[in-house]
PDB file of N, CA and C in Angstrom:
ATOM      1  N   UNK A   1     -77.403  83.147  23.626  1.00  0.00           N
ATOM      2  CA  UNK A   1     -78.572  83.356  22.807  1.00  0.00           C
ATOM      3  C   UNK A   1     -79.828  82.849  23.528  1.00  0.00           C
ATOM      4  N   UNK A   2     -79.779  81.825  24.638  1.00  0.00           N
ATOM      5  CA  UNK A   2     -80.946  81.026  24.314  1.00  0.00           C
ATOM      6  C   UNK A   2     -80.682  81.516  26.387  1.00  0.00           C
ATOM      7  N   UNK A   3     -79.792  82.052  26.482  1.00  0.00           N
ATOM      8  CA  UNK A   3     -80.208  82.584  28.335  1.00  0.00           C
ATOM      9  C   UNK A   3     -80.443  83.672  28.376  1.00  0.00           C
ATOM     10  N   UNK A   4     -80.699  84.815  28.210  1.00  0.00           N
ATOM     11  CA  UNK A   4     -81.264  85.657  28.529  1.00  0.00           C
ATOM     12  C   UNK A   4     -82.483  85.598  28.027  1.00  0.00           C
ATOM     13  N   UNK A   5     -83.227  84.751  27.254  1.00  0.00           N
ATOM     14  CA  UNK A   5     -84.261  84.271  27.116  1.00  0.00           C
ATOM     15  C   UNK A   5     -85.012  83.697  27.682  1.00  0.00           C
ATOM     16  N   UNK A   6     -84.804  82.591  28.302  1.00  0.00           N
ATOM     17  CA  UNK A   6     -85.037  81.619  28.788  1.00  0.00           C
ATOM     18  C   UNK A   6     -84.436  81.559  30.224  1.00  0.00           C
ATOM     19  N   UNK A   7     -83.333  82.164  30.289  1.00  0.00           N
ATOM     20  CA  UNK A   7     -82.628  81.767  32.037  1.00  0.00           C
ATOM     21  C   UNK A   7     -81.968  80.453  31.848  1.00  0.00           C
ATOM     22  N   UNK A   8     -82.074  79.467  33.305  1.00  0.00           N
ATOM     23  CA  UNK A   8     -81.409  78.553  33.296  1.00  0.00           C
ATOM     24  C   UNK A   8     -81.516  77.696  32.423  1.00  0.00           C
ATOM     25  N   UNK A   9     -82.959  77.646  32.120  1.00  0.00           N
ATOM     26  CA  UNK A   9     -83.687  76.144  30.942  1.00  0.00           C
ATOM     27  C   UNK A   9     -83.031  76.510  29.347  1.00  0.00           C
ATOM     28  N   UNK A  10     -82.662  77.847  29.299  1.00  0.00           N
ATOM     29  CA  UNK A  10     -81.983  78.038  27.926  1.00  0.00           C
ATOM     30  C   UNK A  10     -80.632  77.710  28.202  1.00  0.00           C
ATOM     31  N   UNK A  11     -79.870  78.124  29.180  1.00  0.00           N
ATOM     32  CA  UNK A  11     -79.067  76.801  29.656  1.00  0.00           C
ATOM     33  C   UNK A  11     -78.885  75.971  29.414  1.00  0.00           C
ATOM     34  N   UNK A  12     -79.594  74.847  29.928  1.00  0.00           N
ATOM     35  CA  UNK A  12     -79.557  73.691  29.956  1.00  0.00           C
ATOM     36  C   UNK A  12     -80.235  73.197  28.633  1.00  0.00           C
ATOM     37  N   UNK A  13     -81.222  73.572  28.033  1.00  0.00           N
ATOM     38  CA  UNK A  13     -81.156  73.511  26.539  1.00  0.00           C
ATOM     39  C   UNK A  13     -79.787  73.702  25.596  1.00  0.00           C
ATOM     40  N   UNK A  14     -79.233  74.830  25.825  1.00  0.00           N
ATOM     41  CA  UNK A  14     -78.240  74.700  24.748  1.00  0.00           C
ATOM     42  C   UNK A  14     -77.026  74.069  25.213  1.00  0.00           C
ATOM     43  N   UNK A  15     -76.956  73.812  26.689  1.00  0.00           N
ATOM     44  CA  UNK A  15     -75.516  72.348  26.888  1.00  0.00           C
ATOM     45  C   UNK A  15     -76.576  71.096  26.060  1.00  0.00           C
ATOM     46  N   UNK A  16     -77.362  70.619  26.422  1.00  0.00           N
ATOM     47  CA  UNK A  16     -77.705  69.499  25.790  1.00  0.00           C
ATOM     48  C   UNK A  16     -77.800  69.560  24.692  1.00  0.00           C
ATOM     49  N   UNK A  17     -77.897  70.605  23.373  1.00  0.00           N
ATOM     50  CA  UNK A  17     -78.024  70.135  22.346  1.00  0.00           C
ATOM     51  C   UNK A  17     -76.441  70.408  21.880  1.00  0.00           C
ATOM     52  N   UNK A  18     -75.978  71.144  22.255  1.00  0.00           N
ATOM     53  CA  UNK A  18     -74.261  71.197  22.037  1.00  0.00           C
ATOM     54  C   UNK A  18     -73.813  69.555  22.235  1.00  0.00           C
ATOM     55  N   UNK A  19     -73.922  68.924  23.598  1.00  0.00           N
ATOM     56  CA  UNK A  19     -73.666  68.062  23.822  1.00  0.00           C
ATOM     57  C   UNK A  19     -73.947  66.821  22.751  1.00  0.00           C
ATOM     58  N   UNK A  20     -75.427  67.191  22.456  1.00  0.00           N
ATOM     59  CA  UNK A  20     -75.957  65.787  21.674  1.00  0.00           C
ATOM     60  C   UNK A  20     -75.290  66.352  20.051  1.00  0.00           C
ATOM     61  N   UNK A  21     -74.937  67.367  19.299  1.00  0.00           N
ATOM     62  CA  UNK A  21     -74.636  67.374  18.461  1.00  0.00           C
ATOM     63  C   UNK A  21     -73.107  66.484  18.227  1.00  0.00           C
ATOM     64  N   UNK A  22     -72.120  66.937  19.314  1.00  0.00           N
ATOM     65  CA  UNK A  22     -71.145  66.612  19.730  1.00  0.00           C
ATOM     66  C   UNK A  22     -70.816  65.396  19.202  1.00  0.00           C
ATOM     67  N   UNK A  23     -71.942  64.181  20.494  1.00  0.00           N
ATOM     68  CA  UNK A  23     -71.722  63.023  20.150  1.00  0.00           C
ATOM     69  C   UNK A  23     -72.525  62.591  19.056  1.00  0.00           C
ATOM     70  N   UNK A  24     -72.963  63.385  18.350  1.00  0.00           N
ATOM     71  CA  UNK A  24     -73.434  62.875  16.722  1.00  0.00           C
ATOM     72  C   UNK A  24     -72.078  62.712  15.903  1.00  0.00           C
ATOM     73  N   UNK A  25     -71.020  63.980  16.130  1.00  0.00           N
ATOM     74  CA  UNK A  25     -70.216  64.015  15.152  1.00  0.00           C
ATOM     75  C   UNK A  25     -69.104  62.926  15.428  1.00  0.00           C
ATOM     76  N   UNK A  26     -69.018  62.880  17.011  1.00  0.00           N
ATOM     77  CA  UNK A  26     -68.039  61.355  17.012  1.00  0.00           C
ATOM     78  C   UNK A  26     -68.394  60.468  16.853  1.00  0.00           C
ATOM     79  N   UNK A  27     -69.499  60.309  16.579  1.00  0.00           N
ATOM     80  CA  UNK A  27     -70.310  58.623  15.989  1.00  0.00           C
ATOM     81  C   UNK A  27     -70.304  58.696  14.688  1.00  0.00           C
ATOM     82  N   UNK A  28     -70.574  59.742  14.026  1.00  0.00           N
ATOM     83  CA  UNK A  28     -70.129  59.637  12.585  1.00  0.00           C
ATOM     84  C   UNK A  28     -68.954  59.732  12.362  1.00  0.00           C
ATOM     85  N   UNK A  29     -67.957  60.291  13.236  1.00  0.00           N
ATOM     86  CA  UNK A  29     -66.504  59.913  12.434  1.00  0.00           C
ATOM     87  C   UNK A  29     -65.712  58.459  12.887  1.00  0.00           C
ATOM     88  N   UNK A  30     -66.675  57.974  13.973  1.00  0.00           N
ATOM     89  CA  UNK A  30     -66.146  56.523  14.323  1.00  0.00           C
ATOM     90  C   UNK A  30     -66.257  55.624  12.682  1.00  0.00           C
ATOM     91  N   UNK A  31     -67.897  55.791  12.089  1.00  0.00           N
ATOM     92  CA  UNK A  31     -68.279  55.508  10.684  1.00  0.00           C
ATOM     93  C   UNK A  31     -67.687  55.366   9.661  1.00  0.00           C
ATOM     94  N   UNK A  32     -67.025  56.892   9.542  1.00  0.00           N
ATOM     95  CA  UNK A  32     -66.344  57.167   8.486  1.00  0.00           C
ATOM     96  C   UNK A  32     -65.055  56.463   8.015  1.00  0.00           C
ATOM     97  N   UNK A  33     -64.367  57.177   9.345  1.00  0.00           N
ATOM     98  CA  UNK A  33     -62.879  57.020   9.602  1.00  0.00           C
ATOM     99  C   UNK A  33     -62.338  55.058   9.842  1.00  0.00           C
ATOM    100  N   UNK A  34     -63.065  55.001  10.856  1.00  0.00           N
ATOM    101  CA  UNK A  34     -62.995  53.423  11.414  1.00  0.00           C
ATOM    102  C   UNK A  34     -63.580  52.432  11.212  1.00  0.00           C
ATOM    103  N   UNK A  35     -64.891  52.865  10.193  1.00  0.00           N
ATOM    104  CA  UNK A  35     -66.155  51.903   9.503  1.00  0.00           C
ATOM    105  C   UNK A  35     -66.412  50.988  11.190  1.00  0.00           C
ATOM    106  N   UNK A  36     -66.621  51.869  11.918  1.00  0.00           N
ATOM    107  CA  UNK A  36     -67.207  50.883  13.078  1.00  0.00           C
ATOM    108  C   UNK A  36     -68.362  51.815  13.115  1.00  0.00           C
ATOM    109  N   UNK A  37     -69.932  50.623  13.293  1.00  0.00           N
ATOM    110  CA  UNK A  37     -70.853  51.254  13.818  1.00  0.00           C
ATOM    111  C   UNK A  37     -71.154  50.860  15.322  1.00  0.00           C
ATOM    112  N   UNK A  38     -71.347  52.380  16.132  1.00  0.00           N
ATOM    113  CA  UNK A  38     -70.976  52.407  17.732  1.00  0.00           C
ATOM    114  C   UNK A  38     -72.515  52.662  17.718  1.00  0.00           C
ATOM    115  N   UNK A  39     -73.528  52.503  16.849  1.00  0.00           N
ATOM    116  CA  UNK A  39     -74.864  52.401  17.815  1.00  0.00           C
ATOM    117  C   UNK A  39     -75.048  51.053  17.244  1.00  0.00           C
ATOM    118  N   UNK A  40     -76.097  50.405  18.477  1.00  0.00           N
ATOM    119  CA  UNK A  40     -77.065  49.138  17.879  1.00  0.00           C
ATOM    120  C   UNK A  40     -78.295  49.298  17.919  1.00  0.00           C
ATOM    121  N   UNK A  41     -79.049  48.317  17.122  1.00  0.00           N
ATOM    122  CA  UNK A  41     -80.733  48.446  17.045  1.00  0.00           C
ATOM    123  C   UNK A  41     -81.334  48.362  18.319  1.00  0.00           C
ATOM    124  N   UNK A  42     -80.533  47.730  19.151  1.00  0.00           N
ATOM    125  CA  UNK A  42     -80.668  47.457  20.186  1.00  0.00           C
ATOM    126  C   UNK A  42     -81.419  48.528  21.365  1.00  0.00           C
ATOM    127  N   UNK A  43     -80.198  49.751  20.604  1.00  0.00           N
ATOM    128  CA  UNK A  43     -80.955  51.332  21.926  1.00  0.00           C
ATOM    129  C   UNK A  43     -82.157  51.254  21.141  1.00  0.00           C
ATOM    130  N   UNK A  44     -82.143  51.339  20.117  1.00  0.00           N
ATOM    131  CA  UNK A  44     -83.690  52.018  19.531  1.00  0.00           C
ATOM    132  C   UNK A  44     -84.508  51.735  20.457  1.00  0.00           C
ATOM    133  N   UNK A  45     -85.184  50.697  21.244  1.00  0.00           N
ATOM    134  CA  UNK A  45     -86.096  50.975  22.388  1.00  0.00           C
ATOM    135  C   UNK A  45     -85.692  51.920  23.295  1.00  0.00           C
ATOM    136  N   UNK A  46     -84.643  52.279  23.697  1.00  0.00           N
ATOM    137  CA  UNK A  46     -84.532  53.203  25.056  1.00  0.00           C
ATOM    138  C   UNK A  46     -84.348  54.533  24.416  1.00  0.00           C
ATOM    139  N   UNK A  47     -84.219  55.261  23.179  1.00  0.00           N
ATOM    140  CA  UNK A  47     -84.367  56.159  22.335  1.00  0.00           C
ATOM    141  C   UNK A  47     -85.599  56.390  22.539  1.00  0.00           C
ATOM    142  N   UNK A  48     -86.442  55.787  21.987  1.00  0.00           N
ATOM    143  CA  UNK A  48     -88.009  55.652  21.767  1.00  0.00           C
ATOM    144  C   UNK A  48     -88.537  56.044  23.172  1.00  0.00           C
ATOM    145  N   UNK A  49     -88.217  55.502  24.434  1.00  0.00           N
ATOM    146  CA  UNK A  49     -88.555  55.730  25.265  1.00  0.00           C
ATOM    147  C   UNK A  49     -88.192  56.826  25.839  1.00  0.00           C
ATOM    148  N   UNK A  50     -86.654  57.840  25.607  1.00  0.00           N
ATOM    149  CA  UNK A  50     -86.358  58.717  25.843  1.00  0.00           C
ATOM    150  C   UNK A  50     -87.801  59.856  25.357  1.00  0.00           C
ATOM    151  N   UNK A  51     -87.869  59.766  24.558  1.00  0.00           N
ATOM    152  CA  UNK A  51     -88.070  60.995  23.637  1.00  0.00           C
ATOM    153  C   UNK A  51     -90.183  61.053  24.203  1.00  0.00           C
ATOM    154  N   UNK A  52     -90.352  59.551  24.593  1.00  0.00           N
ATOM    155  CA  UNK A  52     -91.950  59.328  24.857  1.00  0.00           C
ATOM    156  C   UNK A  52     -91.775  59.581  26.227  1.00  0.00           C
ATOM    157  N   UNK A  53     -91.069  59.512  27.404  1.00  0.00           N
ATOM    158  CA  UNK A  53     -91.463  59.863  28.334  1.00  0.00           C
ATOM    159  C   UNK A  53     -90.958  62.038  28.356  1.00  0.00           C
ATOM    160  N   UNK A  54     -90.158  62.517  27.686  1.00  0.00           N
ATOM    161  CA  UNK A  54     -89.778  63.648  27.904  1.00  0.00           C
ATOM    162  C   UNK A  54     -91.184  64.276  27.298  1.00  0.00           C
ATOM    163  N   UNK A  55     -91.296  63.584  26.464  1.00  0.00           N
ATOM    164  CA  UNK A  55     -93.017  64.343  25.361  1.00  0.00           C
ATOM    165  C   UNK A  55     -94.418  64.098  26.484  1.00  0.00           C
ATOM    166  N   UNK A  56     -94.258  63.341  27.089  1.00  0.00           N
ATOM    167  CA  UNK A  56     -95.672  63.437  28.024  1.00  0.00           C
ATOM    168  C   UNK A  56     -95.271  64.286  29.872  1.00  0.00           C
ATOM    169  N   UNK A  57     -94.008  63.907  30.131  1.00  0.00           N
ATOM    170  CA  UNK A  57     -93.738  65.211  30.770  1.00  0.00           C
ATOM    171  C   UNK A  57     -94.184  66.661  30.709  1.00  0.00           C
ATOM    172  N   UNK A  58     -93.378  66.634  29.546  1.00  0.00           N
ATOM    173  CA  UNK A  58     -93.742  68.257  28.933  1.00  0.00           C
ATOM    174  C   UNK A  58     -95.070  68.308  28.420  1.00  0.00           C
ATOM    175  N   UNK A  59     -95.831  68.120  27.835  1.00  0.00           N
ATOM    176  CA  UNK A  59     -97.025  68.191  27.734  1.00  0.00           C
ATOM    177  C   UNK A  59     -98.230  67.891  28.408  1.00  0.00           C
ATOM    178  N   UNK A  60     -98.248  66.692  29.167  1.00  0.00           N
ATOM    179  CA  UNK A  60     -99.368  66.486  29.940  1.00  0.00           C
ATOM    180  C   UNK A  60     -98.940  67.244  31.734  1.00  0.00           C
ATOM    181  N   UNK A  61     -97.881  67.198  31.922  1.00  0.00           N
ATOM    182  CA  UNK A  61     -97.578  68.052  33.097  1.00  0.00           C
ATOM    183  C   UNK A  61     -96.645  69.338  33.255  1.00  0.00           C
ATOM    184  N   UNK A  62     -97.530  69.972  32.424  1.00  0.00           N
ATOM    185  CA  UNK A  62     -96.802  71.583  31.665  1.00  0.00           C
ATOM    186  C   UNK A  62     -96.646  72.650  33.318  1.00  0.00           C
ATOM    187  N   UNK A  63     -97.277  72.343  34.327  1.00  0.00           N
ATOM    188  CA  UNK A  63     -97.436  73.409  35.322  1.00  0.00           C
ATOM    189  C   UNK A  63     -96.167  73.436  36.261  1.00  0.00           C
ATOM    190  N   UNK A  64     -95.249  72.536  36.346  1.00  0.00           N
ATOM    191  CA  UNK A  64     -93.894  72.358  37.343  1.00  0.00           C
ATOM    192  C   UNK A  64     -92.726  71.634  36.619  1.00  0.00           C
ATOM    193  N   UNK A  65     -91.734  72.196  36.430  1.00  0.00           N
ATOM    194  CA  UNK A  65     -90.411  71.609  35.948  1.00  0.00           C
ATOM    195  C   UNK A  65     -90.132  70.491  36.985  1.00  0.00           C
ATOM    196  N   UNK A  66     -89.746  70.689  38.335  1.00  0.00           N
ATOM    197  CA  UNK A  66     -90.080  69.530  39.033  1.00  0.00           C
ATOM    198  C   UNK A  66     -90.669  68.452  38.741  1.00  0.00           C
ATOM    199  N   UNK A  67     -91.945  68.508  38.532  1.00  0.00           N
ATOM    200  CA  UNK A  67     -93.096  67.475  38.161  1.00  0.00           C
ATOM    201  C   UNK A  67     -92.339  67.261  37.218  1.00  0.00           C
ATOM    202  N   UNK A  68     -92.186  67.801  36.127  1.00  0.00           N
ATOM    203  CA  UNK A  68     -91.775  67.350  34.813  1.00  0.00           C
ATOM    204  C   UNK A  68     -90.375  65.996  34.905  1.00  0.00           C
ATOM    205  N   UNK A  69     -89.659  66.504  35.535  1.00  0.00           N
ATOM    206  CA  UNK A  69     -88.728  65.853  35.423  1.00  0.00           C
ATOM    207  C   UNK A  69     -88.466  64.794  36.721  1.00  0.00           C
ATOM    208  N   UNK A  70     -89.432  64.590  37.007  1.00  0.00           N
ATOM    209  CA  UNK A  70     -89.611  63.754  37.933  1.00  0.00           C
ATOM    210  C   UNK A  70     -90.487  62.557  36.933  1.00  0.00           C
ATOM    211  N   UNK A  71     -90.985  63.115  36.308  1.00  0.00           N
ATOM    212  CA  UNK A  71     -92.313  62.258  35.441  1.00  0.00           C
ATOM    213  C   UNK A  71     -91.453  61.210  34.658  1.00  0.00           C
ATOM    214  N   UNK A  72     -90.644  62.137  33.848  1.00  0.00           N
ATOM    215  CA  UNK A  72     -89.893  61.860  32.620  1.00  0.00           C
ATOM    216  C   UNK A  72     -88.707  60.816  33.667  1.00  0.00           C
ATOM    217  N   UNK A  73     -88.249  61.527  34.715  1.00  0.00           N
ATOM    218  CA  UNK A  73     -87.124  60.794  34.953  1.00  0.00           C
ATOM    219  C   UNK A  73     -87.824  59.272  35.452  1.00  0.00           C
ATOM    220  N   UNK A  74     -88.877  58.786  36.308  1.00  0.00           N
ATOM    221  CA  UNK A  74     -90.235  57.991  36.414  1.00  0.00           C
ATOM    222  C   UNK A  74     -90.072  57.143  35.029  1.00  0.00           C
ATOM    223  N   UNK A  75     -90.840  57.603  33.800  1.00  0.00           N
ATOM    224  CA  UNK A  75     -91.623  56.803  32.813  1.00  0.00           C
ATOM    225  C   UNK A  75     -89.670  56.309  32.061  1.00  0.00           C
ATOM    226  N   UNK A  76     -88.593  57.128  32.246  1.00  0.00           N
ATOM    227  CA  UNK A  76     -87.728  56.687  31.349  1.00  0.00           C
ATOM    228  C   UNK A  76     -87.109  55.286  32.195  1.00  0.00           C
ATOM    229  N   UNK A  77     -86.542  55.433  33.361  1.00  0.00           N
ATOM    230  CA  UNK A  77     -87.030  53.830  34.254  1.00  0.00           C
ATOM    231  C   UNK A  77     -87.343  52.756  33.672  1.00  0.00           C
ATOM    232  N   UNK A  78     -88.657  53.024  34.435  1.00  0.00           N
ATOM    233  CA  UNK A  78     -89.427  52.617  33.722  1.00  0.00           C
ATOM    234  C   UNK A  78     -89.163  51.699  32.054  1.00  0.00           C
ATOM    235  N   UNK A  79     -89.143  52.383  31.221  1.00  0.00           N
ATOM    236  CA  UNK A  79     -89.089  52.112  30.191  1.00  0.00           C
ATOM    237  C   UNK A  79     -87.869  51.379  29.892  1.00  0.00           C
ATOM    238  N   UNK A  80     -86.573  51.965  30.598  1.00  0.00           N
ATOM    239  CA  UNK A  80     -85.193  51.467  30.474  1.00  0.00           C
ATOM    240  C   UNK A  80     -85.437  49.814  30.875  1.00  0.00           C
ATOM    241  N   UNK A  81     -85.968  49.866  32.311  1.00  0.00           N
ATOM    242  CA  UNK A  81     -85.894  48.435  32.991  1.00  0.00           C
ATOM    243  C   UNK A  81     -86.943  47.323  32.012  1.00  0.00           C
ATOM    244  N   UNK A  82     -88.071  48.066  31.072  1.00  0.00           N
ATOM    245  CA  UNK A  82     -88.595  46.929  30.528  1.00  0.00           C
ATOM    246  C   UNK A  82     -88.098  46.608  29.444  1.00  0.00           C
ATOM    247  N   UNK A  83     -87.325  47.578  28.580  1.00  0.00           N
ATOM    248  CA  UNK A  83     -87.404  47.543  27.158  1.00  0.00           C
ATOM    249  C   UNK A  83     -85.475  47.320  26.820  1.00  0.00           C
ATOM    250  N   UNK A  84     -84.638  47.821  27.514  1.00  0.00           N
ATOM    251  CA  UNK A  84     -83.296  47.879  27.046  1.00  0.00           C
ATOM    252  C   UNK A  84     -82.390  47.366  28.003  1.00  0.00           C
ATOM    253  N   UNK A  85     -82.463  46.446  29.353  1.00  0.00           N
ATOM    254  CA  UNK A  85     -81.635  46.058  29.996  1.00  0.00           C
ATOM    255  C   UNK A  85     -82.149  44.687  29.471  1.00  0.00           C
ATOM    256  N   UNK A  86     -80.905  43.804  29.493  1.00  0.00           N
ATOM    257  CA  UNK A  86     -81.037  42.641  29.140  1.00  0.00           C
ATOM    258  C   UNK A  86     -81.469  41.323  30.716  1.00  0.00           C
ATOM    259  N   UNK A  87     -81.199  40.461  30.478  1.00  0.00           N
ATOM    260  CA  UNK A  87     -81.736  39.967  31.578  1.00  0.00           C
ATOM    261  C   UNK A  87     -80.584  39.407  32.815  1.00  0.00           C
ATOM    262  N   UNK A  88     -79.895  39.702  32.374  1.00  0.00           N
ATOM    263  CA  UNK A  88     -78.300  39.237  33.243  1.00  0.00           C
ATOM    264  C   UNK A  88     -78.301  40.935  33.969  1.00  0.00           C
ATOM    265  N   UNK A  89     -78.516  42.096  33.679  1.00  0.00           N
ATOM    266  CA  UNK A  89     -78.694  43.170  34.001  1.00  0.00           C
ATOM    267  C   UNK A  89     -79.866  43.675  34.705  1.00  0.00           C
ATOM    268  N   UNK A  90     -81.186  43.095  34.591  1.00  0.00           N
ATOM    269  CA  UNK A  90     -82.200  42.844  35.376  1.00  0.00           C
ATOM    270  C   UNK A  90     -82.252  42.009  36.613  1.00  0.00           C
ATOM    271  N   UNK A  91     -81.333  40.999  36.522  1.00  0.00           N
ATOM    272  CA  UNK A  91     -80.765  40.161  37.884  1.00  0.00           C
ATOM    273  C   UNK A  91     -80.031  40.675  38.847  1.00  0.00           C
ATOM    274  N   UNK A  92     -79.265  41.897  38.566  1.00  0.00           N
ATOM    275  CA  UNK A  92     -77.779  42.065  39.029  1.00  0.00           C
ATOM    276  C   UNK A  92     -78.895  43.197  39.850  1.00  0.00           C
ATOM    277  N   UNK A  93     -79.539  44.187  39.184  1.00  0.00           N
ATOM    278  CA  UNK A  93     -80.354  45.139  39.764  1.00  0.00           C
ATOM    279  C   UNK A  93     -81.579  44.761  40.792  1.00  0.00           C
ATOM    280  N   UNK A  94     -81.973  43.510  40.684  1.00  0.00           N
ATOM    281  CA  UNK A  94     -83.066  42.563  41.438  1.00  0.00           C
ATOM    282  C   UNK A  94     -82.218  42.614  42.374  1.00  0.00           C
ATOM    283  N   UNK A  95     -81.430  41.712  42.720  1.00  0.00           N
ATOM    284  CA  UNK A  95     -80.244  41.659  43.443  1.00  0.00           C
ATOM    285  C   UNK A  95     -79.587  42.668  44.479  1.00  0.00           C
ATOM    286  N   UNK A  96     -79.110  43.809  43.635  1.00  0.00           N
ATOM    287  CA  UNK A  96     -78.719  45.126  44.258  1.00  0.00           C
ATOM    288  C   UNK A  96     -79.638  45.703  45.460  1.00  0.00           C
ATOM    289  N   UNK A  97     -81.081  45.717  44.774  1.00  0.00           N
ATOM    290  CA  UNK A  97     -82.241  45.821  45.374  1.00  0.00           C
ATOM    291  C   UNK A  97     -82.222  45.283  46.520  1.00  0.00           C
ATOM    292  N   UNK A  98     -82.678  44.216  46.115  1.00  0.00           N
ATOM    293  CA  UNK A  98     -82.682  43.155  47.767  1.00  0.00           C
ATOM    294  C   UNK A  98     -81.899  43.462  49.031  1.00  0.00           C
ATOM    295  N   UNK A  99     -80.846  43.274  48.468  1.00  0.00           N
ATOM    296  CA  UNK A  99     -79.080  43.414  49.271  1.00  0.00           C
ATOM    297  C   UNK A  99     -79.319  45.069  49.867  1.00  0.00           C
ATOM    298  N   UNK A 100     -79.666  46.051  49.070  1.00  0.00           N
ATOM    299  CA  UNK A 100     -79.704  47.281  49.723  1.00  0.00           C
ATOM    300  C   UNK A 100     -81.496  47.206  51.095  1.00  0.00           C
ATOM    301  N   UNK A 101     -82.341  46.508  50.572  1.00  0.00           N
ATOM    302  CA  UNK A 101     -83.203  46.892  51.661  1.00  0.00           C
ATOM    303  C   UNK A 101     -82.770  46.035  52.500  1.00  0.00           C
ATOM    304  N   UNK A 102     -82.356  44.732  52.832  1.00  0.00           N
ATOM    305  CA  UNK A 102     -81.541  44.313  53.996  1.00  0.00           C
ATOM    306  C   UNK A 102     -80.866  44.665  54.833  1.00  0.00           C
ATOM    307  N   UNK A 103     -80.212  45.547  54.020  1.00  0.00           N
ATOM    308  CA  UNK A 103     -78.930  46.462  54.820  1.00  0.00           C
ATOM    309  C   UNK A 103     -79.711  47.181  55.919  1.00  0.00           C
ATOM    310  N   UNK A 104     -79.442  46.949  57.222  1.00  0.00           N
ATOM    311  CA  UNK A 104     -79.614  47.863  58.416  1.00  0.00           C
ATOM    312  C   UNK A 104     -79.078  49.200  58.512  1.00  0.00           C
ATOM    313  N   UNK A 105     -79.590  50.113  58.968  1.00  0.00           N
ATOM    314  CA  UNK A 105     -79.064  51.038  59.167  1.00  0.00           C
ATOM    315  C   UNK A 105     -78.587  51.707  60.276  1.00  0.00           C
ATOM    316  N   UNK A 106     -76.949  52.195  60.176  1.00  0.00           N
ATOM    317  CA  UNK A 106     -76.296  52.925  61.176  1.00  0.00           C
ATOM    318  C   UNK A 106     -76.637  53.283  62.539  1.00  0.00           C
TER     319      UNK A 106
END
């Protein structure tokens, strides 16, 4: 429905929302079935940030999918490293960092 319309991006639109419906319905039957709740308040920042860096992608840099998803993939970073990694996870990546520009190369 959504590729011969669109081409690849209807594509990749309708795996991702297949996908995200998907894991809606196994998070609600984790709910139901197992009374376990498998999200925490916790993502809500990296949610928030999902949805704010894909919205200024697409809108403020409407002329290149490239750009776009370079932007979005940029501001979500970004956003991940300030707002939803904890700080034992901010160390390990400080760390990683370091250790990889040290590394000499071949």
């Amino acid at each position: 429905m959504l590729i011969p319309r669109f081409g690849i991006t209807g594509a990749a639109i309708a795996t991702a929302s297949a996908l995200s419906i998907y894991n809606l319905l196994k998070v609600l039957l984790a709910l139901k079935v197992m009374k376990v709740l498998v999200v925490d308040k916790a993502l809500l920042p990296c949610f928030i940030g999902c949805v704010i860096s894909v919205v200024i992608a697409h809108n403020i840099f409407s002329f290149s999918k490239l750009y776009q998803f370079f932007v979005s993939a940029c501001s979500l970073t970004f956003l991940t490293w300030k707002f939803c990694l904890s700080n034992e996870d901010k160390i390990m990546v400080t760390l990683l960092c370091k250790k990889l520009r040290r590394r000499k190369p071949d």
